[in-house]
PDB file of N, CA and C in Angstrom:
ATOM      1  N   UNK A   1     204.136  28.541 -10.145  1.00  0.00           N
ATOM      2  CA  UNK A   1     205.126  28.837 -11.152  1.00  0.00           C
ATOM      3  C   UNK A   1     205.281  30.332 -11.384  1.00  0.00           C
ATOM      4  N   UNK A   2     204.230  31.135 -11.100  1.00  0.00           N
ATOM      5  CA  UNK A   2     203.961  32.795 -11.437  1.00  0.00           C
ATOM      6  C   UNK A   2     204.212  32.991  -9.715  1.00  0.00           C
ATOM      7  N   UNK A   3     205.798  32.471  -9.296  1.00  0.00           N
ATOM      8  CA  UNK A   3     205.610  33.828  -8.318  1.00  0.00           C
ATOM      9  C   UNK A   3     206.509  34.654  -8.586  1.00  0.00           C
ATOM     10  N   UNK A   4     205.858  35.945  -7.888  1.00  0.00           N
ATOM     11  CA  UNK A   4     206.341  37.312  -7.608  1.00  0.00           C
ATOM     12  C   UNK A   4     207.605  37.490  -6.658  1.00  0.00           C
ATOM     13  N   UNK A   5     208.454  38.091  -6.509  1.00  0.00           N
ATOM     14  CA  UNK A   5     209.389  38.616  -5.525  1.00  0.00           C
ATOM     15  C   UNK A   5     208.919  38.825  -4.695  1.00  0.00           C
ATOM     16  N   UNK A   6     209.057  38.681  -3.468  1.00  0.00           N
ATOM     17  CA  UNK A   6     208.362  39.405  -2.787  1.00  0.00           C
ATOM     18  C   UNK A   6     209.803  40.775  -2.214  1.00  0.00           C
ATOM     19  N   UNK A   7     208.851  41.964  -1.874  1.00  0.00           N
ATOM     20  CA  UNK A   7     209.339  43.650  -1.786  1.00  0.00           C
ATOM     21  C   UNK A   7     209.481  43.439  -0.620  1.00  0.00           C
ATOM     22  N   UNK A   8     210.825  44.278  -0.199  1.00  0.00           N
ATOM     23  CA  UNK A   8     211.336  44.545   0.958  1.00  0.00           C
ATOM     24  C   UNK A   8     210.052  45.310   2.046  1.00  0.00           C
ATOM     25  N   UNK A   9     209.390  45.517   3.172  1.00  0.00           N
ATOM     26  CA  UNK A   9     208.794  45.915   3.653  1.00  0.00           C
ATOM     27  C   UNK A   9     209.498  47.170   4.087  1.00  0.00           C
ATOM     28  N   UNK A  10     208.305  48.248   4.195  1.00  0.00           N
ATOM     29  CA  UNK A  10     209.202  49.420   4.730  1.00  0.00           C
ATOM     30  C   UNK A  10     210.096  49.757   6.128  1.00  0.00           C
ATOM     31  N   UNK A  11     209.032  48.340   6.573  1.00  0.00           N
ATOM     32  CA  UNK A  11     209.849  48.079   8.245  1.00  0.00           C
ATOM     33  C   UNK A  11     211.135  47.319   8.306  1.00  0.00           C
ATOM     34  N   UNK A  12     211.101  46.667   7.121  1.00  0.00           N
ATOM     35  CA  UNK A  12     212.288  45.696   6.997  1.00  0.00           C
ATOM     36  C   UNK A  12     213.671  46.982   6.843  1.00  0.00           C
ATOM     37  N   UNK A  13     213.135  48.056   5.771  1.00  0.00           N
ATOM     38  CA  UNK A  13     213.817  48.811   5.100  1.00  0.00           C
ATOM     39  C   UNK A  13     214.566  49.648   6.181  1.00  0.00           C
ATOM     40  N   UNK A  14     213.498  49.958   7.192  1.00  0.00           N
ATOM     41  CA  UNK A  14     213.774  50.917   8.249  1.00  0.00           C
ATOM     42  C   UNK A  14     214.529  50.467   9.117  1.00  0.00           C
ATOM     43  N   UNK A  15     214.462  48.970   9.403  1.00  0.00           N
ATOM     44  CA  UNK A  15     215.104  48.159  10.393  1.00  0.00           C
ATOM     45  C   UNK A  15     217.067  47.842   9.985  1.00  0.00           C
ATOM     46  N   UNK A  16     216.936  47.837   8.917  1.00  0.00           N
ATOM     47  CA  UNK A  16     218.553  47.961   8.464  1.00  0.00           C
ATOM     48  C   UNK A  16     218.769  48.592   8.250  1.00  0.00           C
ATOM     49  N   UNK A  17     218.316  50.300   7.827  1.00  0.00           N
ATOM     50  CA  UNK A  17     218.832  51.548   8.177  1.00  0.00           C
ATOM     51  C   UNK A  17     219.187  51.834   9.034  1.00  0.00           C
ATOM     52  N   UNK A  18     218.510  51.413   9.985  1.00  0.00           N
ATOM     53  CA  UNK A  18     218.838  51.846  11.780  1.00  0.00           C
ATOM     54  C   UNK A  18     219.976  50.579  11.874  1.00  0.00           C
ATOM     55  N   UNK A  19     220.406  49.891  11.457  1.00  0.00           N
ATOM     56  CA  UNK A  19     221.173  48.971  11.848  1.00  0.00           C
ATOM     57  C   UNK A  19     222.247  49.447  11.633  1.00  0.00           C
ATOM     58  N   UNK A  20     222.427  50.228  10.146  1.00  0.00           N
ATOM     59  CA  UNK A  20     223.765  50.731   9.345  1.00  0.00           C
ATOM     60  C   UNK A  20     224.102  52.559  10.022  1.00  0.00           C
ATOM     61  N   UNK A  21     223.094  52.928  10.739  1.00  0.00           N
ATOM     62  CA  UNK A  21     222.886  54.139  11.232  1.00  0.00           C
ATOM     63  C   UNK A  21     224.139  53.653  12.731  1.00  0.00           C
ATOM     64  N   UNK A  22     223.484  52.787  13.108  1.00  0.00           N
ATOM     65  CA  UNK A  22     224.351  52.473  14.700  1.00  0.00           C
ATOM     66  C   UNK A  22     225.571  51.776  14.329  1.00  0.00           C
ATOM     67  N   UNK A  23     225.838  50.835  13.313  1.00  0.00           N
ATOM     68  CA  UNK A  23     227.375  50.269  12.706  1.00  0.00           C
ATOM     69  C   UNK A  23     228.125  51.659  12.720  1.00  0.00           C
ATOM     70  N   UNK A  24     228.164  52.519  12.012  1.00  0.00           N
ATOM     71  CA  UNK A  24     228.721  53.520  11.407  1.00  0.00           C
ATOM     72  C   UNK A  24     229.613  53.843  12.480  1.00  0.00           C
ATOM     73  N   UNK A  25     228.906  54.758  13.593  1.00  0.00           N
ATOM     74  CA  UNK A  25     229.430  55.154  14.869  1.00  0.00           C
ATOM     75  C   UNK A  25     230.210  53.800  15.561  1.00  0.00           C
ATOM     76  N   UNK A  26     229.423  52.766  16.074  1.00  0.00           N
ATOM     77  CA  UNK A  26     230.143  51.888  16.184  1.00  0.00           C
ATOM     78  C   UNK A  26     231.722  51.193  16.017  1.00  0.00           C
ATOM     79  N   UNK A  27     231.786  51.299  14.581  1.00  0.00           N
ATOM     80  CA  UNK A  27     233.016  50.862  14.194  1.00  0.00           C
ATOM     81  C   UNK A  27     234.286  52.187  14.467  1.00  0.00           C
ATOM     82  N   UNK A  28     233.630  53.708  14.578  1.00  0.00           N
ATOM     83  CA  UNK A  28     234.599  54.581  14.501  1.00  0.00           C
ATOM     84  C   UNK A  28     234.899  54.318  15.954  1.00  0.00           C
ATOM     85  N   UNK A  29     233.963  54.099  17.350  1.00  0.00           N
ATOM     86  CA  UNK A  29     234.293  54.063  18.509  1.00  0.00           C
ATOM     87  C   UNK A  29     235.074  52.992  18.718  1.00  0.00           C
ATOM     88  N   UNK A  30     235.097  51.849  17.696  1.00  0.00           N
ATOM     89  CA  UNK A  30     236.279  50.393  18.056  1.00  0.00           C
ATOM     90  C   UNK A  30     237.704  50.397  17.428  1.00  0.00           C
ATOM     91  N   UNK A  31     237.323  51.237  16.649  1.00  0.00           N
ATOM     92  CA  UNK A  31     238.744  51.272  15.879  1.00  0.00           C
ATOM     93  C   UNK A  31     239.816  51.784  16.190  1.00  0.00           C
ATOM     94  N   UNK A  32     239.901  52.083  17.954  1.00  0.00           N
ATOM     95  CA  UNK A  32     241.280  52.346  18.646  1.00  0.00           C
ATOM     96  C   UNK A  32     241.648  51.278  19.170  1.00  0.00           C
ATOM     97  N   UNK A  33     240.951  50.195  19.375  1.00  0.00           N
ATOM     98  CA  UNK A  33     240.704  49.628  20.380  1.00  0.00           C
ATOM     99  C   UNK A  33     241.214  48.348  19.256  1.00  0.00           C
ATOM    100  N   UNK A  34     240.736  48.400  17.747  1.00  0.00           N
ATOM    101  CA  UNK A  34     241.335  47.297  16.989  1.00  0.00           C
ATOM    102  C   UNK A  34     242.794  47.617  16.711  1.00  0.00           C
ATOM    103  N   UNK A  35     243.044  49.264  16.778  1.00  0.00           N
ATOM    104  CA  UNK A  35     244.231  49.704  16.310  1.00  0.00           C
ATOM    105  C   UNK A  35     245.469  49.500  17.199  1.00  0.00           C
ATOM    106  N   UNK A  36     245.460  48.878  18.411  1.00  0.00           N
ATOM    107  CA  UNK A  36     246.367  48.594  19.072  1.00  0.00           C
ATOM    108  C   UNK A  36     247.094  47.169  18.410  1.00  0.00           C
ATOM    109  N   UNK A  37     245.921  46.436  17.675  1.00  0.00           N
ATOM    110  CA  UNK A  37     246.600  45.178  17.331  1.00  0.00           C
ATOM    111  C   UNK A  37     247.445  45.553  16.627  1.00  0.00           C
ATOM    112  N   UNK A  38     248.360  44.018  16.231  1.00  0.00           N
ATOM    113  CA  UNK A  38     249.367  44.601  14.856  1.00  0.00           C
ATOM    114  C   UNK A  38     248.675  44.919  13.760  1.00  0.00           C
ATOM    115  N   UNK A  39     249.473  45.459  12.599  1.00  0.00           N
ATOM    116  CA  UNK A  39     248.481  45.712  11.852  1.00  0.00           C
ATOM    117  C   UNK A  39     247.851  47.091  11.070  1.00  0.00           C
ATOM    118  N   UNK A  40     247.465  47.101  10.317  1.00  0.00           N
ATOM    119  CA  UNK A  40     246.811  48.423   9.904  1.00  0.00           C
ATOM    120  C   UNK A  40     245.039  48.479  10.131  1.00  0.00           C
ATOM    121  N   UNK A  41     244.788  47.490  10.924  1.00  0.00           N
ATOM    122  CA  UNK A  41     243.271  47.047  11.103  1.00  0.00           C
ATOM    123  C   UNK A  41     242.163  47.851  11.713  1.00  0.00           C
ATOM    124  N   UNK A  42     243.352  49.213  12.660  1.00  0.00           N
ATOM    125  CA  UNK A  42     242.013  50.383  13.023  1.00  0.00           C
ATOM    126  C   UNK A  42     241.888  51.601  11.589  1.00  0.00           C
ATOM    127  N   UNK A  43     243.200  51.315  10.500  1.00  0.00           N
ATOM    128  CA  UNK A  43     242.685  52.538   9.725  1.00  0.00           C
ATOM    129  C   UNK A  43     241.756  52.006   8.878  1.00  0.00           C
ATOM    130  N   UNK A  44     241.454  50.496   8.791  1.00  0.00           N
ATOM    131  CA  UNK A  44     240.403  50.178   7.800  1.00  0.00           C
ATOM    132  C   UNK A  44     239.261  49.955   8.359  1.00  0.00           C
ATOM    133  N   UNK A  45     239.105  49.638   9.550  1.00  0.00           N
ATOM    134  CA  UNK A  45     237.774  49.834  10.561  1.00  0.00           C
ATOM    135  C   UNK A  45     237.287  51.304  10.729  1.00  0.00           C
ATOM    136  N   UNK A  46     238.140  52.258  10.939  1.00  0.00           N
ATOM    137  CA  UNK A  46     238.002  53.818  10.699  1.00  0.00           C
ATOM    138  C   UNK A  46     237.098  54.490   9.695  1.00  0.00           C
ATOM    139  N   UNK A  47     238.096  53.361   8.203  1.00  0.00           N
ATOM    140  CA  UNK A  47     237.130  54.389   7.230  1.00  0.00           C
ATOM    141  C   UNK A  47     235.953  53.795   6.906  1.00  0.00           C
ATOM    142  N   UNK A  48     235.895  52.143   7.454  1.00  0.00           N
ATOM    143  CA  UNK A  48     234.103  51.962   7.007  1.00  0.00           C
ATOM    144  C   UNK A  48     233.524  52.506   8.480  1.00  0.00           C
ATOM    145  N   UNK A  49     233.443  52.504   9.099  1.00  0.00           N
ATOM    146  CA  UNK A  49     233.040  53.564   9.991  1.00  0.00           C
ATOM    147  C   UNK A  49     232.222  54.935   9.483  1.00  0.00           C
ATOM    148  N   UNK A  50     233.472  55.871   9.221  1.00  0.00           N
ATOM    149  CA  UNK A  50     233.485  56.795   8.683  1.00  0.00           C
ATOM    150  C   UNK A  50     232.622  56.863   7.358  1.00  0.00           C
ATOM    151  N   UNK A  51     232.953  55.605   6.208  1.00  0.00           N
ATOM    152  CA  UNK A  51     232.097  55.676   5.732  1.00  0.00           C
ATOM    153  C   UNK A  51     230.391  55.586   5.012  1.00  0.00           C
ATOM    154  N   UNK A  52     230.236  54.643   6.608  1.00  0.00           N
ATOM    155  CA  UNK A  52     228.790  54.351   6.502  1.00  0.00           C
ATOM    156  C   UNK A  52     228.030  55.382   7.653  1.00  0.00           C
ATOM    157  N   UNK A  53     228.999  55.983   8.012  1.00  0.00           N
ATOM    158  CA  UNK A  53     228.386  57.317   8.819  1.00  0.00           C
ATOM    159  C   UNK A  53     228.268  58.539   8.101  1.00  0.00           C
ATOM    160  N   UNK A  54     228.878  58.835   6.723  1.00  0.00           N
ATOM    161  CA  UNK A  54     228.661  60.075   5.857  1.00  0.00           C
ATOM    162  C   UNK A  54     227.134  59.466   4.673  1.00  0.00           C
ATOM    163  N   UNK A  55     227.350  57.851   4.753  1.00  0.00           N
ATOM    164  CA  UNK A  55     226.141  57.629   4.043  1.00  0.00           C
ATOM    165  C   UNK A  55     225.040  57.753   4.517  1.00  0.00           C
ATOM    166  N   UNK A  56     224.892  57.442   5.877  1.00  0.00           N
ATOM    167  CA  UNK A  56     223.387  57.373   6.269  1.00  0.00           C
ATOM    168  C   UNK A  56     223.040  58.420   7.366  1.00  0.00           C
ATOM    169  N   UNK A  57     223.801  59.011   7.844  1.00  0.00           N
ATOM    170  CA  UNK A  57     223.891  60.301   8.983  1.00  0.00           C
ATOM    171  C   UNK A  57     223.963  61.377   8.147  1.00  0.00           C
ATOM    172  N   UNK A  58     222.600  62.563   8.429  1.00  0.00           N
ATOM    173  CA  UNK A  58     222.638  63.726   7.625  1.00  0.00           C
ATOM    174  C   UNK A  58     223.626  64.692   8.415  1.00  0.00           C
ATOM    175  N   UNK A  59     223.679  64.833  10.266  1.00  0.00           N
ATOM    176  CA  UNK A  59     224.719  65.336  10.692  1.00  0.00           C
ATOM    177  C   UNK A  59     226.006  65.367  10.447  1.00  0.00           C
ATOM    178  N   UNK A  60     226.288  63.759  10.240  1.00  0.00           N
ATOM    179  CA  UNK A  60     227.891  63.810  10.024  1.00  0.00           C
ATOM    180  C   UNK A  60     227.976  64.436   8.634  1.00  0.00           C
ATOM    181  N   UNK A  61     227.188  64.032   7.217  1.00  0.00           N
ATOM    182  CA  UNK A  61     227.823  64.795   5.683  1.00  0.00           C
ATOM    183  C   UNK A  61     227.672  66.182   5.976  1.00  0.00           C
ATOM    184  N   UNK A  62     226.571  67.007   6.919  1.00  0.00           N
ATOM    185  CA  UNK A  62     226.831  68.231   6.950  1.00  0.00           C
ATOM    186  C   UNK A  62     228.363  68.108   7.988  1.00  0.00           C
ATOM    187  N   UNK A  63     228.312  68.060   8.725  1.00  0.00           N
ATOM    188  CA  UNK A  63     229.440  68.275   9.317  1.00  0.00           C
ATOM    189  C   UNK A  63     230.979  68.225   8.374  1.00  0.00           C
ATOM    190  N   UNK A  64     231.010  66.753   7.604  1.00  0.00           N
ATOM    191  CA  UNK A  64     231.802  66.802   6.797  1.00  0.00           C
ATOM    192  C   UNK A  64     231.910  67.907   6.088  1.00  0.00           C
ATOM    193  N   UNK A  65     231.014  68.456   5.234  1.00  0.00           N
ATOM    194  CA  UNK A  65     231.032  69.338   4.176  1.00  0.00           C
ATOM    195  C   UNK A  65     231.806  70.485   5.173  1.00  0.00           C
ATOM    196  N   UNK A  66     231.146  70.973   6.098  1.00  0.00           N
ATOM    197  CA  UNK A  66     231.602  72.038   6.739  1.00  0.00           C
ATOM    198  C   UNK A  66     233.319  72.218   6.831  1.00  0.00           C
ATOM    199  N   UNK A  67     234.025  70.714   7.516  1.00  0.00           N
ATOM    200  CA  UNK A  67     235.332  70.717   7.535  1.00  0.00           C
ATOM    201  C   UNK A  67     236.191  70.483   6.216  1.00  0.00           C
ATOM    202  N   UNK A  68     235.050  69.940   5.049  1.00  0.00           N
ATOM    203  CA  UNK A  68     235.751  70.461   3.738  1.00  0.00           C
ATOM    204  C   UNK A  68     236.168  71.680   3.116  1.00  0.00           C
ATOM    205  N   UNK A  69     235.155  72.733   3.465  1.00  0.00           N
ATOM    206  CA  UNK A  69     235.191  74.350   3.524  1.00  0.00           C
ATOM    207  C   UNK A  69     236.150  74.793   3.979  1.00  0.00           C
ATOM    208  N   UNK A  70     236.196  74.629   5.167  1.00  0.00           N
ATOM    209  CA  UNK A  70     237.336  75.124   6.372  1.00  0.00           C
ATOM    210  C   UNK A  70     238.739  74.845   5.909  1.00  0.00           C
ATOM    211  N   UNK A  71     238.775  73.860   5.368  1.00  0.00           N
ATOM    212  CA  UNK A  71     239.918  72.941   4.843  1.00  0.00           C
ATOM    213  C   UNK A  71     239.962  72.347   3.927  1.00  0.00           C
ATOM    214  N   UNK A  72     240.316  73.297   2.737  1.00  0.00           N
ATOM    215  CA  UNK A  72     240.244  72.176   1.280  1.00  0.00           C
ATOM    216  C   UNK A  72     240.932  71.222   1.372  1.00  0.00           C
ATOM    217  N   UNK A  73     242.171  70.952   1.566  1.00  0.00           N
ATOM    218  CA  UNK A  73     243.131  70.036   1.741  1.00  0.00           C
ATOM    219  C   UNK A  73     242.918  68.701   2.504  1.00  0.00           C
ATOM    220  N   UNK A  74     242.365  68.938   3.653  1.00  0.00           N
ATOM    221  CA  UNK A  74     242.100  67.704   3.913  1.00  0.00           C
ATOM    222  C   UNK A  74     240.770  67.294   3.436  1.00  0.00           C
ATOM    223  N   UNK A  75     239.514  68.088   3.044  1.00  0.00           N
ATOM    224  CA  UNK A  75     238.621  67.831   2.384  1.00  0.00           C
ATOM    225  C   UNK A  75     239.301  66.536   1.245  1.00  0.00           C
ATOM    226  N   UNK A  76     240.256  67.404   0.636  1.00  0.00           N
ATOM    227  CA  UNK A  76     240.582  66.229  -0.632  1.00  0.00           C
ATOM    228  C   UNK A  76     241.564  65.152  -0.303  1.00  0.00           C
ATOM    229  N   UNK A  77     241.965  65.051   0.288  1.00  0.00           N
ATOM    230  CA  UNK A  77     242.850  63.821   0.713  1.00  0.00           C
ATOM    231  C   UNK A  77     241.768  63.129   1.687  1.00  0.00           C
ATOM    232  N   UNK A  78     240.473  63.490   2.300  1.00  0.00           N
ATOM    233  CA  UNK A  78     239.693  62.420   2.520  1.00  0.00           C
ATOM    234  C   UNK A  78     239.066  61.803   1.485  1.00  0.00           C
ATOM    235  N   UNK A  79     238.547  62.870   0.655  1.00  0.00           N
ATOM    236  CA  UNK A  79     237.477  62.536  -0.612  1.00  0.00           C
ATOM    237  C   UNK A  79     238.427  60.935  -1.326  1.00  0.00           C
ATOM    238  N   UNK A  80     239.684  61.523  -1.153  1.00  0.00           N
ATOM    239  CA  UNK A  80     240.434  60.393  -2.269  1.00  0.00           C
ATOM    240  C   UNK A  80     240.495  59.231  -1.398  1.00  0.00           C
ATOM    241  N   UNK A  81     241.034  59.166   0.006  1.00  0.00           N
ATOM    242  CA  UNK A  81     240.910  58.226   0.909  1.00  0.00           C
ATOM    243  C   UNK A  81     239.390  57.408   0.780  1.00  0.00           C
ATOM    244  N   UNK A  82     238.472  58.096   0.874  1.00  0.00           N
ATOM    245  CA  UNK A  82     237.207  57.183   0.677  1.00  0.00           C
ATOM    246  C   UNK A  82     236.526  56.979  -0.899  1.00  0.00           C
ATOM    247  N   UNK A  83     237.623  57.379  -1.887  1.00  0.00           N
ATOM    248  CA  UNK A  83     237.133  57.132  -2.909  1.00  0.00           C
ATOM    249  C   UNK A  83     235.542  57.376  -3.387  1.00  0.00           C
ATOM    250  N   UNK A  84     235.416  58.777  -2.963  1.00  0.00           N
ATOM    251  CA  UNK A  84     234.219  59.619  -3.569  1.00  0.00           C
ATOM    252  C   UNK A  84     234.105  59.928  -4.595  1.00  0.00           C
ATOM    253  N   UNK A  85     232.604  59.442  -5.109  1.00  0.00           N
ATOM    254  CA  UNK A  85     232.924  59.920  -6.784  1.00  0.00           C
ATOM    255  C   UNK A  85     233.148  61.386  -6.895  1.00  0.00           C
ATOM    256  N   UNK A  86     233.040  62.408  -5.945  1.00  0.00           N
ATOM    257  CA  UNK A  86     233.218  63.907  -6.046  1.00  0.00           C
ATOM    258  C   UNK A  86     234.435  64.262  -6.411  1.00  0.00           C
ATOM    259  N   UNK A  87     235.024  63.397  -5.712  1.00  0.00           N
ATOM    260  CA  UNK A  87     236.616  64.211  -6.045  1.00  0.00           C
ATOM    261  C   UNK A  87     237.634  63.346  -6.888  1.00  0.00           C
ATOM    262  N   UNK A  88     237.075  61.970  -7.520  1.00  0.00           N
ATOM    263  CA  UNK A  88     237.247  61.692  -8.606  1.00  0.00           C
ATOM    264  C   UNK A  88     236.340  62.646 -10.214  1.00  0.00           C
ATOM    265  N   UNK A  89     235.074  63.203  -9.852  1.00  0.00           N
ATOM    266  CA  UNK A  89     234.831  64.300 -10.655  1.00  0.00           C
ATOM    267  C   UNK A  89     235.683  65.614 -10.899  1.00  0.00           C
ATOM    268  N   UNK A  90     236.347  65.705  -9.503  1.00  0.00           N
ATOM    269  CA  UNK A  90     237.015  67.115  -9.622  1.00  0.00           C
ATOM    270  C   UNK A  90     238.691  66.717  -9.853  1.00  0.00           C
ATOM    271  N   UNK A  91     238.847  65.812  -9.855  1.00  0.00           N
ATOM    272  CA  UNK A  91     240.036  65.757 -10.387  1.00  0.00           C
ATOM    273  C   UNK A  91     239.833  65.747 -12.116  1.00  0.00           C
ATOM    274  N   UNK A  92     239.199  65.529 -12.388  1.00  0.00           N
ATOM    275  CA  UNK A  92     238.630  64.942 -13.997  1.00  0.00           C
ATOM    276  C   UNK A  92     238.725  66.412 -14.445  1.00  0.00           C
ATOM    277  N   UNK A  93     238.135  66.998 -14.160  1.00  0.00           N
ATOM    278  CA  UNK A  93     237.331  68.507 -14.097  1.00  0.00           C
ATOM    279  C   UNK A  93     238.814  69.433 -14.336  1.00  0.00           C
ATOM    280  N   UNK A  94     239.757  69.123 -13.250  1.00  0.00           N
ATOM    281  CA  UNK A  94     241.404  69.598 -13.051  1.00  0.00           C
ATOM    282  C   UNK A  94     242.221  69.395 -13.983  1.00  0.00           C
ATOM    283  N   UNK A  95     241.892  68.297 -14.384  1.00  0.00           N
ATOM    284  CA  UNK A  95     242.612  67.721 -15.662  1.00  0.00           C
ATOM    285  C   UNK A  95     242.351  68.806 -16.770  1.00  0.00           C
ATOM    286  N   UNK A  96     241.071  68.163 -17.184  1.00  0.00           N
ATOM    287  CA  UNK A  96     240.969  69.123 -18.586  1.00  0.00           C
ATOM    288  C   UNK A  96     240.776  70.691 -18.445  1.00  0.00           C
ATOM    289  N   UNK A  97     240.751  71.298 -17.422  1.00  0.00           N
ATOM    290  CA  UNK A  97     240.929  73.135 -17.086  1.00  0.00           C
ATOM    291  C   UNK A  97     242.749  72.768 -17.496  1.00  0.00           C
ATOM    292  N   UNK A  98     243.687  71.913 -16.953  1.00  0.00           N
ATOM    293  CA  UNK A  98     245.091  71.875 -17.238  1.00  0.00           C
ATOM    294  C   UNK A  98     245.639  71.868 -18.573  1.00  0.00           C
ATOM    295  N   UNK A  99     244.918  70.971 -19.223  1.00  0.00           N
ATOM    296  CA  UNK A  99     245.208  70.756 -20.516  1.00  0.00           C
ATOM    297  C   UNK A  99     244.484  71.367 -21.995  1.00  0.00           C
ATOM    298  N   UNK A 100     243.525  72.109 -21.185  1.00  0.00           N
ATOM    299  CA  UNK A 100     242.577  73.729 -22.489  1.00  0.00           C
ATOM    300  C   UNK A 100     242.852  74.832 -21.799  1.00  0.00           C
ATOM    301  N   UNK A 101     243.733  74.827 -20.818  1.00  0.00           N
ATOM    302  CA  UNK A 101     243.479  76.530 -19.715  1.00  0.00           C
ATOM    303  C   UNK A 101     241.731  76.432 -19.754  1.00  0.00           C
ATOM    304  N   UNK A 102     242.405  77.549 -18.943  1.00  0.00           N
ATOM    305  CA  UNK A 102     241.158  78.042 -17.702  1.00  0.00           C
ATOM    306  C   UNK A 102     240.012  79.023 -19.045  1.00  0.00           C
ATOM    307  N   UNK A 103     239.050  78.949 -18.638  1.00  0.00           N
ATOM    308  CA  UNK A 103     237.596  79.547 -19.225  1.00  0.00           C
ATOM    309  C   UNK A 103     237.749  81.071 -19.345  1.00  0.00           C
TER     310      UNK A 103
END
């Protein structure tokens, strides 16, 4: 009657990291290949792709960050595309600098 949960093992933990590590890439390499169908089905294979490759790949978020620098603009029209809480912060942030002026 007293059982416990039993805890994810760290191998278990490690084993679906590496799973979501190889999806990521995965889905960005199929999603030409879905995008021929009819359909809008490679831009939504794209961005989970894309976005389980900025979650669990430290290369790709540096990389990202880098082409956010380079390029605010598309920095923010991705941020909003993947619905990052960052650039739902910085729009927030935009708002009220608009509506008290600037500091």
């Amino acid at each position: 009657m007293n059982e416990k949960p039993e805890r994810l093992s760290a191998k278990r933990i490690g084993r679906t990291r590496l799973h979501l590590v190889v999806l990521g890439p995965a889905l960005i390499v199929c999603s030409p290949i879905v995008g021929l169908l009819p359909g809008l089905g490679g831009i939504f294979v794209l961005a989970a792709g894309v976005g389980l490759s900025l979650r669990h790949i430290k290369v790709a978020k540096r990389t990202y960050v880098r082409i956010k620098r380079r390029w605010p603009r598309v920095g923010e029209l991705s941020d909003m595309g993947l619905r990052r809480p960052s650039h739902l912060r910085r729009k927030r942030k935009k708002r009220l600098l608009d509506e008290h002026g600037s500091y």
